[in-house]
Each structure stands twice: as structure tokens, then as C-alpha cells.
N, C-alpha and C. Protein backbone atom coordinates (compact mmCIF):
# COMPACT_ATOMS: atom_id res chain seq x y z
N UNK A 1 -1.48 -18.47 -0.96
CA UNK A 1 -2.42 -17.40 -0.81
C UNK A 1 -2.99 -17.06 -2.17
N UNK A 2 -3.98 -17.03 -2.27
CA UNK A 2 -4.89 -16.76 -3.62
C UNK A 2 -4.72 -14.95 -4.11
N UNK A 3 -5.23 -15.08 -5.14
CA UNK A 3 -4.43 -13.41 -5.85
C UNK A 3 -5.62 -12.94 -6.23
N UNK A 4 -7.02 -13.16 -5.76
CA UNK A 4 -8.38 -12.61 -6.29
C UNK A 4 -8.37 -12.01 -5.19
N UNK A 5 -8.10 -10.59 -5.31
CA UNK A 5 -8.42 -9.99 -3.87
C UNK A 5 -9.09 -8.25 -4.68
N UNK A 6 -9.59 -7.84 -3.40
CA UNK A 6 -9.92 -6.62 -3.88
C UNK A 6 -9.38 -5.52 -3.33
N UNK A 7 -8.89 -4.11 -3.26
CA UNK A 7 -8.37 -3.23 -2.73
C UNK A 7 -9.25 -2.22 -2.67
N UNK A 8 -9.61 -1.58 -1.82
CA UNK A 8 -9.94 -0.19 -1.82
C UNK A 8 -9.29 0.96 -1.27
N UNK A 9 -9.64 2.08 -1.42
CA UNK A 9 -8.79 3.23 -0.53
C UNK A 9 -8.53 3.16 1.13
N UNK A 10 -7.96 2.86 1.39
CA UNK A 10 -8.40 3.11 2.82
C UNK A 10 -7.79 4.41 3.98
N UNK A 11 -7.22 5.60 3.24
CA UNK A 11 -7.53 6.81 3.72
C UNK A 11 -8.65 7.40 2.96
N UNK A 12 -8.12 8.22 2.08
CA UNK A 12 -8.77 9.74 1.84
C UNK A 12 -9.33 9.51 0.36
N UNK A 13 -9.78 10.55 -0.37
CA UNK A 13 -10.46 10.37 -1.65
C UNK A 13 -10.09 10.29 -3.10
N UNK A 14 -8.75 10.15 -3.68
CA UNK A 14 -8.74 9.63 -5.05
C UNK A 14 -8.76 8.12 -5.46
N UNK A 15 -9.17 7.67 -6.67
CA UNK A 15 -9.78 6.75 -6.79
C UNK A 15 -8.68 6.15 -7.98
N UNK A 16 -7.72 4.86 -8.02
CA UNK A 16 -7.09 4.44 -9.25
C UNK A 16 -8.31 3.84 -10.01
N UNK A 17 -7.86 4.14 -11.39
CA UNK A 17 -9.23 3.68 -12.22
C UNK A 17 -9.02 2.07 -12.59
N UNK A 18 -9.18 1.43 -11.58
CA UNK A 18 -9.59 -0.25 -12.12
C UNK A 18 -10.42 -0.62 -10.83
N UNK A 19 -11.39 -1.56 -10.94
CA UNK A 19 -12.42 -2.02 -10.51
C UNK A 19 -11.64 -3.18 -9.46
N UNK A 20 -10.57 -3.14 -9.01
CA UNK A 20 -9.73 -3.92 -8.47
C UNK A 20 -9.22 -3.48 -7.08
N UNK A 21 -8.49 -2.06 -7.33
CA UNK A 21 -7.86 -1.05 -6.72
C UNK A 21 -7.96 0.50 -6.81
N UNK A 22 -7.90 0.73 -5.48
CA UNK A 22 -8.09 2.09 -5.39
C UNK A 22 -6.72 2.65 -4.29
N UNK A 23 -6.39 3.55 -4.74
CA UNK A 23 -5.34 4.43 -3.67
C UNK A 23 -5.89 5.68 -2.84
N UNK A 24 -5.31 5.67 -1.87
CA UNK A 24 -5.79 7.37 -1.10
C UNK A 24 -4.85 8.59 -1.28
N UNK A 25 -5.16 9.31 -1.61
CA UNK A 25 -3.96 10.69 -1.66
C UNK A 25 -5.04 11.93 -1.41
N UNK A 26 -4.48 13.24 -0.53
CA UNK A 26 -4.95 14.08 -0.38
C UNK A 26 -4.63 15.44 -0.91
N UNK A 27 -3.34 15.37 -1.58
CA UNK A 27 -2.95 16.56 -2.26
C UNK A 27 -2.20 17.22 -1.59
N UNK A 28 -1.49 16.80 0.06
CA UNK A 28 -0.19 17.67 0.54
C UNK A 28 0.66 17.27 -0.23
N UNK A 29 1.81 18.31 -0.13
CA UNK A 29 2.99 18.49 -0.83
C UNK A 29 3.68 17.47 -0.12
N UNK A 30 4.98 17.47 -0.11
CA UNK A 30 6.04 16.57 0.49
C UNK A 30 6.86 17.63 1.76
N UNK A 31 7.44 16.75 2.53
CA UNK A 31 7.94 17.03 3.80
C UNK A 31 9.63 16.40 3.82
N UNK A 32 9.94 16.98 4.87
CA UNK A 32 11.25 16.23 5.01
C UNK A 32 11.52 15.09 5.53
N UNK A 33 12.07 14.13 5.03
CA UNK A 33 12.27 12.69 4.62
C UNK A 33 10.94 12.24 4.30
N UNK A 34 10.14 12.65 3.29
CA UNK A 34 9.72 12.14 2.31
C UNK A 34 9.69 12.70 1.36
N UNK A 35 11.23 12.74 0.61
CA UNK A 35 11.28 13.53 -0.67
C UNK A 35 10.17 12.98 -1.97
N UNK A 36 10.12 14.14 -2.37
CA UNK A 36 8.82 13.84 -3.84
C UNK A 36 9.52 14.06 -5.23
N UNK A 37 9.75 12.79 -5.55
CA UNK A 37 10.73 12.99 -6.93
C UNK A 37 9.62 13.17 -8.06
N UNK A 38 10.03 14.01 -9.24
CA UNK A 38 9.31 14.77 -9.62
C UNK A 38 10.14 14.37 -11.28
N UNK A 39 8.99 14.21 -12.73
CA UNK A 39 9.39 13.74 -13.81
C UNK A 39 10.67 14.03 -14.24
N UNK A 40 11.16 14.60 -14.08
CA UNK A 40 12.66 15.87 -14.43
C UNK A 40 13.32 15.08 -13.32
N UNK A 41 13.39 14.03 -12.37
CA UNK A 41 14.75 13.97 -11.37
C UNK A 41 14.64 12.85 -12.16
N UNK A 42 15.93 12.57 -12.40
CA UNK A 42 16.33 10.96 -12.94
C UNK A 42 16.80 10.24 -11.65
N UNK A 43 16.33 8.86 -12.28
CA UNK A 43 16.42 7.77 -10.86
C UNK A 43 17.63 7.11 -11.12
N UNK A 44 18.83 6.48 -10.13
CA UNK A 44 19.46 5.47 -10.94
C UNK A 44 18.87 4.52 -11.62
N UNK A 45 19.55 3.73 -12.27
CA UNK A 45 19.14 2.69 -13.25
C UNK A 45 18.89 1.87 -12.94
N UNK A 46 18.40 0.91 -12.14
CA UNK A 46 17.78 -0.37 -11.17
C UNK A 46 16.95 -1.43 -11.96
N UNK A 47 17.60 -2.31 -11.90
CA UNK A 47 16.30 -3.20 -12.53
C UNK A 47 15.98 -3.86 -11.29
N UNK A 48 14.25 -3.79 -12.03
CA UNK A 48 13.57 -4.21 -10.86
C UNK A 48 12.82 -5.19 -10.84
N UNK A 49 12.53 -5.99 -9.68
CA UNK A 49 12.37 -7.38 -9.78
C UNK A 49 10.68 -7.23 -9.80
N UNK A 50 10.18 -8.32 -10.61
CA UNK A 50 8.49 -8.36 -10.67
C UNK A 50 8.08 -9.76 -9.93
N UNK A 51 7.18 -9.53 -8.90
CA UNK A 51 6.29 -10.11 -7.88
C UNK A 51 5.32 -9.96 -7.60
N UNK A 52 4.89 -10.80 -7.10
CA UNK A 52 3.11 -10.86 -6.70
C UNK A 52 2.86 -10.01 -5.48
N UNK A 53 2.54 -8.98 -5.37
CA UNK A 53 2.25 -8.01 -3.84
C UNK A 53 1.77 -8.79 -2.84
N UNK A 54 1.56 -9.75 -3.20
CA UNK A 54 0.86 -11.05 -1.80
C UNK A 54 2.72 -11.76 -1.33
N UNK A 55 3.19 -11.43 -1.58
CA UNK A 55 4.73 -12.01 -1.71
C UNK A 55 5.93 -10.92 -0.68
N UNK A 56 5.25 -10.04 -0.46
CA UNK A 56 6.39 -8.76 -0.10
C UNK A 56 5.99 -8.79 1.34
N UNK A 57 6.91 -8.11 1.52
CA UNK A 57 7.37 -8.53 3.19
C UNK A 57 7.53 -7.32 3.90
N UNK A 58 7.24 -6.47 4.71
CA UNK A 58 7.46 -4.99 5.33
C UNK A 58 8.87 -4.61 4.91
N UNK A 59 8.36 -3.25 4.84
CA UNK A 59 9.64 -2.75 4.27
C UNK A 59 10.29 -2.84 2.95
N UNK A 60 9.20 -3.47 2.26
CA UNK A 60 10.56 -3.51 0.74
C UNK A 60 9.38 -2.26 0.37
N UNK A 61 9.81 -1.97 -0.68
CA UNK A 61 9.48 -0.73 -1.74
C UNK A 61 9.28 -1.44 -3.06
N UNK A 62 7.98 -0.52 -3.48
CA UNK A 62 7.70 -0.94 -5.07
C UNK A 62 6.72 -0.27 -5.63
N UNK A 63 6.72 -0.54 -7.14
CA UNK A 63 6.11 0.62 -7.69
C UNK A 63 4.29 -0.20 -7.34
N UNK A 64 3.18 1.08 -7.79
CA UNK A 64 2.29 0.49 -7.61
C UNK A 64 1.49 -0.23 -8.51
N UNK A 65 1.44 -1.69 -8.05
CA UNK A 65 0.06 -2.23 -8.59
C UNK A 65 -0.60 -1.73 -9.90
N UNK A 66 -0.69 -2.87 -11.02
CA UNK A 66 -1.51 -2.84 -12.07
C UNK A 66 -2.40 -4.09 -11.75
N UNK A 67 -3.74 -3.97 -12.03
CA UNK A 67 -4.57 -5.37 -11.73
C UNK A 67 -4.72 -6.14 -13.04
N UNK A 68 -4.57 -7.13 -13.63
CA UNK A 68 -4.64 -7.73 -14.69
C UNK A 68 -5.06 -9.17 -14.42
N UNK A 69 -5.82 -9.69 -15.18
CA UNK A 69 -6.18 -11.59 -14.73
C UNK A 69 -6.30 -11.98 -13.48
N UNK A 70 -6.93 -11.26 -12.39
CA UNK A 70 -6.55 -11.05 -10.76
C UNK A 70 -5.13 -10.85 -10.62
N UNK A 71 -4.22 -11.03 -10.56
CA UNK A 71 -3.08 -11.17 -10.25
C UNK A 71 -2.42 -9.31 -10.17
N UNK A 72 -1.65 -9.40 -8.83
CA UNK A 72 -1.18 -8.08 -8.75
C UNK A 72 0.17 -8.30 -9.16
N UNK A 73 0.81 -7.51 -9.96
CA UNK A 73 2.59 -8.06 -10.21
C UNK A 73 3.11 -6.55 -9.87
N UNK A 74 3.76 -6.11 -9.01
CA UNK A 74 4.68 -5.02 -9.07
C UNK A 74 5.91 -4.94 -8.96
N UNK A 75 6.73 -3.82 -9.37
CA UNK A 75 8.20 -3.94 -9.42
C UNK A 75 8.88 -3.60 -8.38
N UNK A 76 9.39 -4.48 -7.94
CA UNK A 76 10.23 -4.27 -5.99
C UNK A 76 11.52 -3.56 -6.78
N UNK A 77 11.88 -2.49 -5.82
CA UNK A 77 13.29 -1.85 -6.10
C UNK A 77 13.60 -0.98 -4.77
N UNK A 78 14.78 -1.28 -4.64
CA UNK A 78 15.47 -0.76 -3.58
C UNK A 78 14.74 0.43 -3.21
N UNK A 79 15.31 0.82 -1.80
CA UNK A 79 14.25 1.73 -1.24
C UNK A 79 15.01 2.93 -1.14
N UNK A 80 15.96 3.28 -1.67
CA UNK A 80 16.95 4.24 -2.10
C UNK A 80 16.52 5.06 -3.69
N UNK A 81 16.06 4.17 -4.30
CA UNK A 81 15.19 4.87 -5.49
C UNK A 81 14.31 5.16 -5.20
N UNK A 82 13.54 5.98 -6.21
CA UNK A 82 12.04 6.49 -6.12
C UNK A 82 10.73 5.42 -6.81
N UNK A 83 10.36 5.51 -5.49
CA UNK A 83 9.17 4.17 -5.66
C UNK A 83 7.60 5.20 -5.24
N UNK A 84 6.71 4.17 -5.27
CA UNK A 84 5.28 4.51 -5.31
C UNK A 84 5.03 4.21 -3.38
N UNK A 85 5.47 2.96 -2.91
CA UNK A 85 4.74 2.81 -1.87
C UNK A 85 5.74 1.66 -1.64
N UNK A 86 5.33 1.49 0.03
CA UNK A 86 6.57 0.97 0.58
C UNK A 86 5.60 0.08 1.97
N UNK A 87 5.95 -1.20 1.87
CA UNK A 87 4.57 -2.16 2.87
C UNK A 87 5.13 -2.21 4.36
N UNK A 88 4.31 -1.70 4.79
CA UNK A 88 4.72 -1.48 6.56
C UNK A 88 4.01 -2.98 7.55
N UNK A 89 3.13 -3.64 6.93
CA UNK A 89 2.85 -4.02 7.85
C UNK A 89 1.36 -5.63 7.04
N UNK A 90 1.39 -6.59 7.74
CA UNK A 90 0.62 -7.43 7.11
C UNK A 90 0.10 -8.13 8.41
N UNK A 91 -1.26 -8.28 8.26
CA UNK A 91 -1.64 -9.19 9.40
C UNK A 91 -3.31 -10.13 8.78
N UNK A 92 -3.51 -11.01 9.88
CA UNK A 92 -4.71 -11.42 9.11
C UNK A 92 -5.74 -11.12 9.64
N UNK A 93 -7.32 -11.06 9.18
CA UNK A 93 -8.48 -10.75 9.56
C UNK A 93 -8.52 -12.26 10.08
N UNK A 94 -9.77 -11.90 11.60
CA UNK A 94 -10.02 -13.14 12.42
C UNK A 94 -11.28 -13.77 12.42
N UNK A 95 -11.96 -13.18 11.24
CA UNK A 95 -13.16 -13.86 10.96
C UNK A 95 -13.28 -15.30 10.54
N UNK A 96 -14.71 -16.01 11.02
CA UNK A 96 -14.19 -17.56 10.44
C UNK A 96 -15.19 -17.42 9.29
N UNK A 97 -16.05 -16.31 9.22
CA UNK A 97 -17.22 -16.22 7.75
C UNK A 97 -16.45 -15.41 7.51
N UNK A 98 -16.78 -14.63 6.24
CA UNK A 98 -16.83 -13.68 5.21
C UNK A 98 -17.07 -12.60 5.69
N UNK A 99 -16.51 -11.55 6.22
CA UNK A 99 -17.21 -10.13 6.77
C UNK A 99 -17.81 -9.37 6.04
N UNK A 100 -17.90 -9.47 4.83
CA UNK A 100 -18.39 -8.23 3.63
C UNK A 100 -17.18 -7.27 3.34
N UNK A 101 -17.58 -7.17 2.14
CA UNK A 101 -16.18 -5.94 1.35
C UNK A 101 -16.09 -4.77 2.94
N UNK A 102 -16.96 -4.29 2.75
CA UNK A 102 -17.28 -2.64 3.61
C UNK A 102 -16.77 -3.50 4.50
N UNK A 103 -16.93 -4.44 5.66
CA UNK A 103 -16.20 -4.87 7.25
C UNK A 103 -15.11 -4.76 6.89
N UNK A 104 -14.91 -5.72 6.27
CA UNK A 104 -13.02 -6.17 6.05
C UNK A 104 -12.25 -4.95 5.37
N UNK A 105 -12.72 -3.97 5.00
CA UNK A 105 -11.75 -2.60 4.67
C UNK A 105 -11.97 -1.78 5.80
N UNK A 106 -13.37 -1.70 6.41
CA UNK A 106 -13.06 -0.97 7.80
C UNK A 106 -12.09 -1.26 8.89
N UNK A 107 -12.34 -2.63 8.77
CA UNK A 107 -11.42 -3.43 9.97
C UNK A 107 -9.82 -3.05 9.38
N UNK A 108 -9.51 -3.54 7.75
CA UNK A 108 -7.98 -3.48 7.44
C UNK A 108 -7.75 -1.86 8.09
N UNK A 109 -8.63 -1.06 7.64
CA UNK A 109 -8.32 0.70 7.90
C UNK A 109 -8.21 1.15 9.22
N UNK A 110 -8.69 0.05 9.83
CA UNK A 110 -8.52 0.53 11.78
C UNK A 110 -6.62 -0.04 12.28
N UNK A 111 -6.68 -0.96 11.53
CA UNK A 111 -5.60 -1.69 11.53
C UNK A 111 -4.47 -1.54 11.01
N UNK A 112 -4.61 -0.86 9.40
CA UNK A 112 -3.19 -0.01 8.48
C UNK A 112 -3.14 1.18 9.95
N UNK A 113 -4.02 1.61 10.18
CA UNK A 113 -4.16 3.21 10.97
C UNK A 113 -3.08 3.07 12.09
N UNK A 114 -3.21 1.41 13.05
CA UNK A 114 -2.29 1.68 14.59
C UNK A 114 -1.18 0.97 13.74
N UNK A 115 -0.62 -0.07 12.69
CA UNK A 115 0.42 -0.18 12.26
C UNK A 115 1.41 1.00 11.60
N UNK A 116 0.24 1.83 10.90
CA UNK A 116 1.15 3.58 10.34
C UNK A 116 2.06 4.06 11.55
N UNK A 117 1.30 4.29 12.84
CA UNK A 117 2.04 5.14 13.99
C UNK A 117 3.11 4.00 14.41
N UNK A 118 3.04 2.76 14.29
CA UNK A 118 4.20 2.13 14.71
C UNK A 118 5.70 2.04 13.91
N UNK A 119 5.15 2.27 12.63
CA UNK A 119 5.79 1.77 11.12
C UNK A 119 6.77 3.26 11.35
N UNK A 120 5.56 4.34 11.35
CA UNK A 120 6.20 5.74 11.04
C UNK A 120 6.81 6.55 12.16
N UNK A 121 6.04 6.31 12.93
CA UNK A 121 6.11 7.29 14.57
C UNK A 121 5.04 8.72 14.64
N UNK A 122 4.34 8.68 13.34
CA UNK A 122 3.30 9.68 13.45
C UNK A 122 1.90 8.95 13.08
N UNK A 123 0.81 9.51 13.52
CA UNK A 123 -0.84 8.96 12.93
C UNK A 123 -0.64 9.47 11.62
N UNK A 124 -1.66 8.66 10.94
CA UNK A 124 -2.22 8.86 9.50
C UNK A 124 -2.22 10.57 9.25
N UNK A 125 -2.96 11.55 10.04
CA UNK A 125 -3.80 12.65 10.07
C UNK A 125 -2.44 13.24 10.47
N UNK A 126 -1.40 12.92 11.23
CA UNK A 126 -0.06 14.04 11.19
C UNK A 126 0.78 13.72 10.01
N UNK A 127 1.12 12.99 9.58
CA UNK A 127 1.70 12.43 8.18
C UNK A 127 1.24 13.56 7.24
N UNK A 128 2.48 13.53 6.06
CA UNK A 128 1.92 13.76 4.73
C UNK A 128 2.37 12.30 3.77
N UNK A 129 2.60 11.64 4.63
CA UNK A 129 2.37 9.88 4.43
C UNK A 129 0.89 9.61 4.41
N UNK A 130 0.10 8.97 3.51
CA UNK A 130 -0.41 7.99 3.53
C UNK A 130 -0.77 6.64 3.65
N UNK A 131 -1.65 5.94 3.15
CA UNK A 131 -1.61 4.69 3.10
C UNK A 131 -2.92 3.86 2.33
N UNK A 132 -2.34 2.89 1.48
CA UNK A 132 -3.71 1.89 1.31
C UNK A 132 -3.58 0.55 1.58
N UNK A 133 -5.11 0.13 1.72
CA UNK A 133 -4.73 -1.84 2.47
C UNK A 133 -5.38 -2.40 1.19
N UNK A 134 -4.74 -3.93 1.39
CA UNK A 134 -5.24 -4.64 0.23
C UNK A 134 -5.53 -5.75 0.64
N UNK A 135 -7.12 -6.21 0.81
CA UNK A 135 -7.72 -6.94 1.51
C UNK A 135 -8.41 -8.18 0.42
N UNK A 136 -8.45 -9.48 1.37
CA UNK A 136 -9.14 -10.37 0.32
C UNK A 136 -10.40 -9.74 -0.21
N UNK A 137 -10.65 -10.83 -1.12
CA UNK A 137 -12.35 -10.87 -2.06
C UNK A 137 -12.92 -11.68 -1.30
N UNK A 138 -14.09 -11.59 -1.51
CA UNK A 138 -15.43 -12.90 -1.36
C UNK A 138 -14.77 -13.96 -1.56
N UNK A 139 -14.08 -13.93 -3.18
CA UNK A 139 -14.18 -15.64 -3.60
C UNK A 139 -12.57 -15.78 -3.14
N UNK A 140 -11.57 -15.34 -2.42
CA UNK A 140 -10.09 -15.08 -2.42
C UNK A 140 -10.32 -15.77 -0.45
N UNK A 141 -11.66 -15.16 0.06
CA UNK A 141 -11.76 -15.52 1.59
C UNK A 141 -12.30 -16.85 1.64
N UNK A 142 -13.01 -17.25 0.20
CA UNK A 142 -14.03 -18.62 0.47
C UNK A 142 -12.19 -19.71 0.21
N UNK A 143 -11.24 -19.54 -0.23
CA UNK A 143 -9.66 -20.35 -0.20
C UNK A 143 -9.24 -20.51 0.74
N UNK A 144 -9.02 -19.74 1.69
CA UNK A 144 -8.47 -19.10 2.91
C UNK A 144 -7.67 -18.66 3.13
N UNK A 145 -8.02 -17.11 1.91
CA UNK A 145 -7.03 -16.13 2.37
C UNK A 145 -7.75 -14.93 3.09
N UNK A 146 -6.70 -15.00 4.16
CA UNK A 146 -7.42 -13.96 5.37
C UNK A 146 -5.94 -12.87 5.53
N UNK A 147 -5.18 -12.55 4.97
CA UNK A 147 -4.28 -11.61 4.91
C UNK A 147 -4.61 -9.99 4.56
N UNK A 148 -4.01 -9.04 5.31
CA UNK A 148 -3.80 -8.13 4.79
C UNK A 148 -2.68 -7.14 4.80
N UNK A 149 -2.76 -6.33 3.61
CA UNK A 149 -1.17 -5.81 3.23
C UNK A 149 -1.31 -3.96 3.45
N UNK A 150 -0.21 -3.29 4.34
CA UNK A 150 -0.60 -2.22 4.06
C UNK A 150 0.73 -1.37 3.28
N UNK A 151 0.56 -0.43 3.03
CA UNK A 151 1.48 0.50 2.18
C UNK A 151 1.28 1.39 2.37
N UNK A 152 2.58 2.01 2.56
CA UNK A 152 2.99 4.02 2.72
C UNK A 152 2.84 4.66 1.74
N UNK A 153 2.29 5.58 1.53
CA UNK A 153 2.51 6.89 0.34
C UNK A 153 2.45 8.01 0.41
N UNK A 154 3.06 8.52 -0.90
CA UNK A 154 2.88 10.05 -0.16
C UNK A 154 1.13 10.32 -0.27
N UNK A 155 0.48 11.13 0.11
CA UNK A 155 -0.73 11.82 -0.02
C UNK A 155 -1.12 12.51 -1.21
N UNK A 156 0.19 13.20 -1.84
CA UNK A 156 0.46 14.11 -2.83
C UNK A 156 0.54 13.49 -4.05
N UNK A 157 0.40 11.69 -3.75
CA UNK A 157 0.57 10.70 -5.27
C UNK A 157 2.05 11.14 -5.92
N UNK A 158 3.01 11.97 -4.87
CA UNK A 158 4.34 11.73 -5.94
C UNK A 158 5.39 10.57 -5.47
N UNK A 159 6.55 10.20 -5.40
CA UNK A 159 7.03 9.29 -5.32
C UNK A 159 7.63 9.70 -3.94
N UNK A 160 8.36 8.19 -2.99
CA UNK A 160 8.87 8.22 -2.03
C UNK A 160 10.31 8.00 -2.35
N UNK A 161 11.48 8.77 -1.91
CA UNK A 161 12.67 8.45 -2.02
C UNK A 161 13.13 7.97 -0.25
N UNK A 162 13.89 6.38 -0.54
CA UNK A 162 14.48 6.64 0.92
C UNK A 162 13.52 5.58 1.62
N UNK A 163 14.00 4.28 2.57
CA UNK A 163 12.66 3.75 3.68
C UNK A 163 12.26 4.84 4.44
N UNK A 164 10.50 4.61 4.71
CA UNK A 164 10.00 5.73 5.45
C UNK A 164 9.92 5.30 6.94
N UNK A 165 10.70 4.55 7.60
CA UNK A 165 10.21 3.75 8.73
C UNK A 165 11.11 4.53 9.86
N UNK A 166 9.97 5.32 10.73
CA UNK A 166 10.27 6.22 11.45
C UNK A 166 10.32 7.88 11.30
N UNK A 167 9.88 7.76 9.82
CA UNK A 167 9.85 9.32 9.49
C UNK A 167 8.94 9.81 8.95
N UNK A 168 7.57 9.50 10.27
CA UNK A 168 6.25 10.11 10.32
C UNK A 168 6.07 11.34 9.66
């Protein structure tokens, strides 16, 4: 699977600053079982393994995404520490052309949306879970990569302690 891909938000409105990726967060606080670890809680000591986010498999946990040389590398760590986002769900787009950036994030966002309620047991809009998808590029779909990846977060951009699977 090729690593030129592009991400956009695919809930709500903050924007990570690289031309690569973007995250959604809305600014709720945290809820119960999704604790929000906060600079002052120390994490255990974990070393954590570095991988290509095209590589992760539902359910693991990891911090988020830096874009560098295309390539996404993030740090997988147990889901008992405090992580950024946690991948619920991967499937592929069924186009045999190119849908355009805007299709293929609408389509991933219809699609993170009914995998969230399965992943979590609540919709996007009852959550103070979020989520963003990370969908091929132009030149990542002309290879044939037709994958996409989605991920839990909090809304509030603070960290997730704990798998969130089932605790909409």
C-alpha cells in the first residue's frame, strides 16, 4: 500500500497544521470511560513501537501522526496508556477511477460515521468521541491504494486512556 495519501477532518472544525492532515475536535470535555489525561498525569513508561499508520489494525492505539516525506510513522502503545487516537475500523473505497479529494472524504465520513456506532455503541453527534479518516491521494489511488483508516478521539483534543470499543 503506498504512503502518499492525504487526510482531512472528517468530523468537526480544527485544523492540524500540515498540508497532509487534518483532525476534528469540538471542544467537549471528557466523559466517563474516556478519561482525558492532562500534562500533570504521568503515563507509565512504555516504549513505543514506530509504524506506518497504513500498517495498524483496529483497535491498537497510537499517538497522532506527523507527515514527513509522505510517509505517516506513529507510535503504537498499549491502550492502557494515554494515547491520541485509537483505529476502529478500515475498509476500501469501490471506485475503479479516482473520485476526487472532496468524494473520497465524503464517502470515508459516511463510512468512519456507521463504523463509530458499531466500534463505540453511540453516533458521532452522541459521543464526546470523535473521529478522523485517512484516505488515499490522487497519485497514492493512481498505485492502487483504495484503503481507508478511521480513528477515535476525544473531541476535546486531550488524550484517551483505556480501549474505547463500546464506550460510546
Amino acid at each position: 500500500m503506498s504512503s502518499h495519501r492525504t487526510s482531512r477532518s472528517s468530523t468537526l472544525g480544527w485544523t492540524f497544521p500540515t498540508t497532509a492532515l487534518a483532525l476534528a475536535l469540538t471542544g467537549c470535555g471528557p466523559s466517563a470511560g474516556h478519561e482525558e489525561v492532562g500534562a500533570s498525569t504521568p503515563s507509565p513508561s512504555v516504549s513505543a513501537q514506530q509504524m506506518s499508520i497504513f500498517q495498524l489494525s483496529p483497535g491498537q492505539c497510537f499517538d497522532r501522526p506527523e507527515a514527513g516525506d509522505g510517509l505517516y510513522r506513529v507510535s503504537v502503545v498499549p491502550c492502557e496508556v494515554a494515547h491520541d487516537q485509537e483505529l476502529y475500523a478500515l475498509f476500501q473505497l469501490d471506485h475503479s477511477e479516482w473520485p476526487g479529494e472532496d468524494a473520497a472524504q465524503r464517502e470515508a465520513t459516511e463510512r468512519c460515521a456507521g463504523e463509530f456506532l458499531a466500534y463505540t455503541g453511540a453516533t458521532a453527534d452522541e459521543s464526546r468521541l470523535g473521529f478522523s479518516s485517512f484516505v488515499p491521494s490522487e497519485g497514492s489511488w493512481s498505485e492502487g491504494d483504495r484503503q481507508v483508516q478511521c480513528a477515535l478521539e476525544l473531541d476535546s483534543g486531550g488524550r484517551l486512556l483505556g480501549p474505547q470499543a463500546g464506550k460510546g
